[in-house]
Protein backbone atom coordinates (compact mmCIF):
# COMPACT_ATOMS: atom_id res chain seq x y z
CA UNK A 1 14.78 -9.74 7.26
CA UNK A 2 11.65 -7.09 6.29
CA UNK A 3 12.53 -3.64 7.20
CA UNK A 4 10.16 -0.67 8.23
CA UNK A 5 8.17 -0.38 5.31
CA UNK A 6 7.03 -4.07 5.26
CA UNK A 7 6.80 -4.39 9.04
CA UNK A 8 4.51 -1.76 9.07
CA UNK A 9 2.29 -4.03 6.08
CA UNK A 10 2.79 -6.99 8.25
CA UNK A 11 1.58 -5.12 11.66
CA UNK A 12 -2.27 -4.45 9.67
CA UNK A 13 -2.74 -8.34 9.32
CA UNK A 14 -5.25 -9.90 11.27
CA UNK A 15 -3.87 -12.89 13.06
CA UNK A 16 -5.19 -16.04 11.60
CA UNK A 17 -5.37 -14.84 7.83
CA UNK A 18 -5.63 -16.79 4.62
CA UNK A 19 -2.95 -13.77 2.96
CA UNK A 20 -2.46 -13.09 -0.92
CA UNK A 21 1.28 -11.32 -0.77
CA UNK A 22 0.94 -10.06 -4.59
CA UNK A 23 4.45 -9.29 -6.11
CA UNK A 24 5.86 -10.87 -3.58
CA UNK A 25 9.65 -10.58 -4.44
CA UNK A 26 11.95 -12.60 -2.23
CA UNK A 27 9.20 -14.10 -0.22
CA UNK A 28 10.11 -12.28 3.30
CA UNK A 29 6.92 -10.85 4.13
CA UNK A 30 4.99 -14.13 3.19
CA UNK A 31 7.72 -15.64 5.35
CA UNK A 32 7.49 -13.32 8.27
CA UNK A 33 3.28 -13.56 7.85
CA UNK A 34 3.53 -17.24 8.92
CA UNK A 35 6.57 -17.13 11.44
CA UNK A 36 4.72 -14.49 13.11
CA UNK A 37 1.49 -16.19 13.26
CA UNK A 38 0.16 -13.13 11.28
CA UNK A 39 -1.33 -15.84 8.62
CA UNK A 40 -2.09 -19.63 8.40
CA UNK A 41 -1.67 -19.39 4.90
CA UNK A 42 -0.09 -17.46 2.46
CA UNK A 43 -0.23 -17.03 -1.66
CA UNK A 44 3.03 -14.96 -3.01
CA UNK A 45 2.44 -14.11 -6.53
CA UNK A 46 5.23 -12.88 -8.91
CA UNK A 47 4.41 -12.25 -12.45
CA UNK A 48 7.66 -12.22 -14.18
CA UNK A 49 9.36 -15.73 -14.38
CA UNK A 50 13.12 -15.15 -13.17
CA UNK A 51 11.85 -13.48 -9.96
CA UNK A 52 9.03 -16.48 -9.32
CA UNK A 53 11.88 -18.76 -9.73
CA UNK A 54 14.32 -17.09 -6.44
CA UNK A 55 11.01 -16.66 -5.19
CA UNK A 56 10.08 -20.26 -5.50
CA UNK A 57 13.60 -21.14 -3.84
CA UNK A 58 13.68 -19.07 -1.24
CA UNK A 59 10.52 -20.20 0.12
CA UNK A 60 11.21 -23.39 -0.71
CA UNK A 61 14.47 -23.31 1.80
CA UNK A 62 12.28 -21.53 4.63
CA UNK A 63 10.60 -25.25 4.86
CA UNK A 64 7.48 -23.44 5.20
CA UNK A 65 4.65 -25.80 3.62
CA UNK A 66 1.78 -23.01 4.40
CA UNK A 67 3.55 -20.53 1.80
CA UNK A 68 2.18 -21.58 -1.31
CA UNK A 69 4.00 -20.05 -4.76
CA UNK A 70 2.15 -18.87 -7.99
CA UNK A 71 3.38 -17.56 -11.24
CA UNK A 72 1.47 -15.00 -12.88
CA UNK A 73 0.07 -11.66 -13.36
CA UNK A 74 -1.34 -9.61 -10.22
CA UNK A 75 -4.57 -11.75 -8.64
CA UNK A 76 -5.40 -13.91 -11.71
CA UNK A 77 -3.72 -16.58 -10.36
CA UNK A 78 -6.35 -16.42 -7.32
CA UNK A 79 -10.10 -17.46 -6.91
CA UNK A 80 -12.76 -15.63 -5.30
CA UNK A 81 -12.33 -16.97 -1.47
CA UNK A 82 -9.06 -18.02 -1.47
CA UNK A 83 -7.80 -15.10 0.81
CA UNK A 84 -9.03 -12.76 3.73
CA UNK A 85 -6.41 -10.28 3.04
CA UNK A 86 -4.73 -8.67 0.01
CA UNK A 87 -1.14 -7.21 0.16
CA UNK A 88 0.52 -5.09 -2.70
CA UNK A 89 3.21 -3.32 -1.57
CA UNK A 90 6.07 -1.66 -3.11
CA UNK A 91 4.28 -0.53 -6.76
CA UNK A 92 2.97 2.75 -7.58
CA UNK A 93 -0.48 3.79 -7.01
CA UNK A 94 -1.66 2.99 -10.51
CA UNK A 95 -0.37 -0.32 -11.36
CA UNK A 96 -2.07 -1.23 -7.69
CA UNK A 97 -5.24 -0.15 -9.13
CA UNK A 98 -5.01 -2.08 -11.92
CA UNK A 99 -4.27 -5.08 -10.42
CA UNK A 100 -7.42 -4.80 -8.42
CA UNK A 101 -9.77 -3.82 -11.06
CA UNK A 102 -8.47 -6.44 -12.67
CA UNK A 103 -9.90 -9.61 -10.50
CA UNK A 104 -12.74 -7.96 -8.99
CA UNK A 105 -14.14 -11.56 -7.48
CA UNK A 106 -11.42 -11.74 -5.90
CA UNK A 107 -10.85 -8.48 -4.07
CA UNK A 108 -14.41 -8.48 -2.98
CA UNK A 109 -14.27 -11.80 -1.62
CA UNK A 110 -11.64 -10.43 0.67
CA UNK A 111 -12.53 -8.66 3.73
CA UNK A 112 -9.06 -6.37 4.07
CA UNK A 113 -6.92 -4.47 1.87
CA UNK A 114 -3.91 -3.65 2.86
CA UNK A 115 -1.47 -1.06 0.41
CA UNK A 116 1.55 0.31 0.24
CA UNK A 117 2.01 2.50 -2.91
CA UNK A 118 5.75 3.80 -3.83
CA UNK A 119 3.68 6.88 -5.25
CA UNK A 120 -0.15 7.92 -6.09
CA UNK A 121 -1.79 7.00 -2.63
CA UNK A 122 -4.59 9.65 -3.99
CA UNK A 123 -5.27 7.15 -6.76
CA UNK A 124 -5.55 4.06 -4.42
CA UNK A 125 -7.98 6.00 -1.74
CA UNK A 126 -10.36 7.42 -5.05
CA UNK A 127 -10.57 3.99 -6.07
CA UNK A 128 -11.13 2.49 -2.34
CA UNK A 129 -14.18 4.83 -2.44
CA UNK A 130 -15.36 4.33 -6.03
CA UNK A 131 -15.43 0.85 -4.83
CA UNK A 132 -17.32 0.69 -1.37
CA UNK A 133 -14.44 -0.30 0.44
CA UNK A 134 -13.31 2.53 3.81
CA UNK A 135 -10.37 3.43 5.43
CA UNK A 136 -9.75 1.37 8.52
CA UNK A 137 -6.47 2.47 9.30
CA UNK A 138 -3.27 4.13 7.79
CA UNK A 139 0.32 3.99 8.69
CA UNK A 140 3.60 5.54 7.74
CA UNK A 141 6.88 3.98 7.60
CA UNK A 142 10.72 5.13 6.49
CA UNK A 143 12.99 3.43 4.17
CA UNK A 144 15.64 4.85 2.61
CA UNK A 145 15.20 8.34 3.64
CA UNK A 146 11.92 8.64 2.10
CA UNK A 147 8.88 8.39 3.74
CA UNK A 148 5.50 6.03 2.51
CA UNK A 149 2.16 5.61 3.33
CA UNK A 150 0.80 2.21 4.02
CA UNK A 151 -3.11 2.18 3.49
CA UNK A 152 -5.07 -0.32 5.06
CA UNK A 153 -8.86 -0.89 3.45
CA UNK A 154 -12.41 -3.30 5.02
CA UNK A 155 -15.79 -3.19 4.26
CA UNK A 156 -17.13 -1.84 7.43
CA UNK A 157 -14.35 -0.75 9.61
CA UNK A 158 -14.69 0.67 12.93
CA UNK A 159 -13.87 4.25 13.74
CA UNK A 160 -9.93 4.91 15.51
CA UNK A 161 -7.36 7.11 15.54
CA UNK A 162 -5.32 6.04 12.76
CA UNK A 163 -1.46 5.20 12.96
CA UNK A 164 -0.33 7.94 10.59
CA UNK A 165 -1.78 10.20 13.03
CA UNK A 166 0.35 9.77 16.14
CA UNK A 167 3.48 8.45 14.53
CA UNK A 168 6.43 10.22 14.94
CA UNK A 169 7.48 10.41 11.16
CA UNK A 170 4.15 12.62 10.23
CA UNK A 171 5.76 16.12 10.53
CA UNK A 172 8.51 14.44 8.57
CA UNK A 173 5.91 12.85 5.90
CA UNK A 174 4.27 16.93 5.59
CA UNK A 175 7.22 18.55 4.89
CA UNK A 176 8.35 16.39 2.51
CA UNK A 177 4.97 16.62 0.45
CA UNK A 178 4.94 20.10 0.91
CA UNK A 179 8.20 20.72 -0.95
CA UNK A 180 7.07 18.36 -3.55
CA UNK A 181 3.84 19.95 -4.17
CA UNK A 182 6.00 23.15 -4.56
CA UNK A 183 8.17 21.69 -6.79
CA UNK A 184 5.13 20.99 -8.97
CA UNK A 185 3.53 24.14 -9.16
CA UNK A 186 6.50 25.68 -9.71
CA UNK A 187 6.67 23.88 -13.10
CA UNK A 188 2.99 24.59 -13.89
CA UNK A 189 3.14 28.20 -13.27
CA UNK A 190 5.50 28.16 -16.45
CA UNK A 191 2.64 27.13 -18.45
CA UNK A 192 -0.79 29.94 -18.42
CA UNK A 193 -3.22 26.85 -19.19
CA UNK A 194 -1.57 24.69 -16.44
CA UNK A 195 -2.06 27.87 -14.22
CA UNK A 196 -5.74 27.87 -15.17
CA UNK A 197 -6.35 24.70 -14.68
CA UNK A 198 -8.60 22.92 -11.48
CA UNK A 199 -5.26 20.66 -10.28
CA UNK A 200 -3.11 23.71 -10.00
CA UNK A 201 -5.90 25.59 -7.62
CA UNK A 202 -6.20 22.18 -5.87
CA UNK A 203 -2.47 21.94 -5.16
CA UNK A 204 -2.23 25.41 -4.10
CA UNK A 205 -4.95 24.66 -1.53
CA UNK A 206 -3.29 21.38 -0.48
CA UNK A 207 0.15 23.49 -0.26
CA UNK A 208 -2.08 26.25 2.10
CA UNK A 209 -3.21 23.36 4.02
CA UNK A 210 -0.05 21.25 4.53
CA UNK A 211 2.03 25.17 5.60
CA UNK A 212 -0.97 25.43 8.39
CA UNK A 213 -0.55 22.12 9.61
CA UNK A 214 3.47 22.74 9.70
CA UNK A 215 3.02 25.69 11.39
CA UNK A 216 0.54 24.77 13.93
CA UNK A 217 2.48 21.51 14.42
CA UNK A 218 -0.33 19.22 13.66
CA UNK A 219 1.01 15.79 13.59
């Protein structure tokens, strides 16, 4: 029913958890959360009102009284204490951060973030640390062809290896952002300001970085 990408958002879950599932589509990961034992309760959130509505039915036909449905926009529909956990997956980096600097009682009520951005995972790990919250643990999971990183955030974490680190898709994940850092600098070094500029010597040194790693096979 959930395929990599989600399983891998599922696996960061603390058994037990109250769960917000924020944009929560068709309901399966709120679905597997409780099947799984992963949550006691869950909140699925969809902000749009023709996807709340086969939300609404399909969780409604799982017979699943701990999933509880809201309609509305991001964590608004949420008080401060309702959940442990917060999962927004499958949105880009910024429209993740705005949902969470939008209800800030509620994300700091929570004691674990858990995010998996389609794009901009810089943007969700500046704003992590803008906002006292650290890095337990990242992950990286396949769908489609295209690797993503799943982020996973708590107040005071304790120090591990992380996921990303030993998982077998991480050469994969490098090579794939080195050729589209390339692809990007290629474009700016059309342009002399963008050539000038402190992004295009930061890329270059990411690109250095990532073509050491590679080489060295750092994984």
């Amino acid at each position: 029913m959930i395929d990599s990408r989600i399983e891998s958002v599922l696996n960061f879950v603390a058994a037990g958890s109250r769960v917000a599932d924020v944009g929560a589509d068709h309901g399966y990961l709120a679905i597997e959360l409780i099947l799984s034992g992963r949550a006691s309760k869950v909140i699925a959130t969809e902000k749009n009102l023709h996807p709340f509505e086969a939300l609404a039915k399909n969780i409604s036909d799982s017979g699943l009284s701990s999933i509880e449905v809201r309609l509305g926009d991001g964590l608004k529909v949420l008080s401060a204490g309702e959940v442990d956990t917060i999962c927004i997956a499958g949105m880009g980096g910024v429209l993740i951060e705005k949902i969470l600097t939008d209800s800030p009682e509620v994300v700091q009520s929570a004691r674990q973030l858990i995010l998996q951005p389609m794009n901009g995972a810089e943007k969700i790990r500046a704003w992590l640390e803008e906002n006292s919250w650290k890095i337990a643990d990242e992950d990286l999971a396949e769908s489609a062809g295209i690797i993503y990183e799943i982020i996973c955030a708590e107040k005071n974490p304790q120090p591990k290896i992380f996921k990303r680190d030993t998982s077998p898709l991480m050469k994969k994940f490098l090579a794939q952002r080195l050729e589209k850092l390339q692809r990007i600098v290629a474009e700016m070094s059309k342009s002399e300001i963008a050539r000038d500029s402190e992004k295009f010597s930061a890329l270059i040194a990411e690109i250095e970085t990532l073509k050491n790693n590679l080489q060295a096979n750092i994984i």
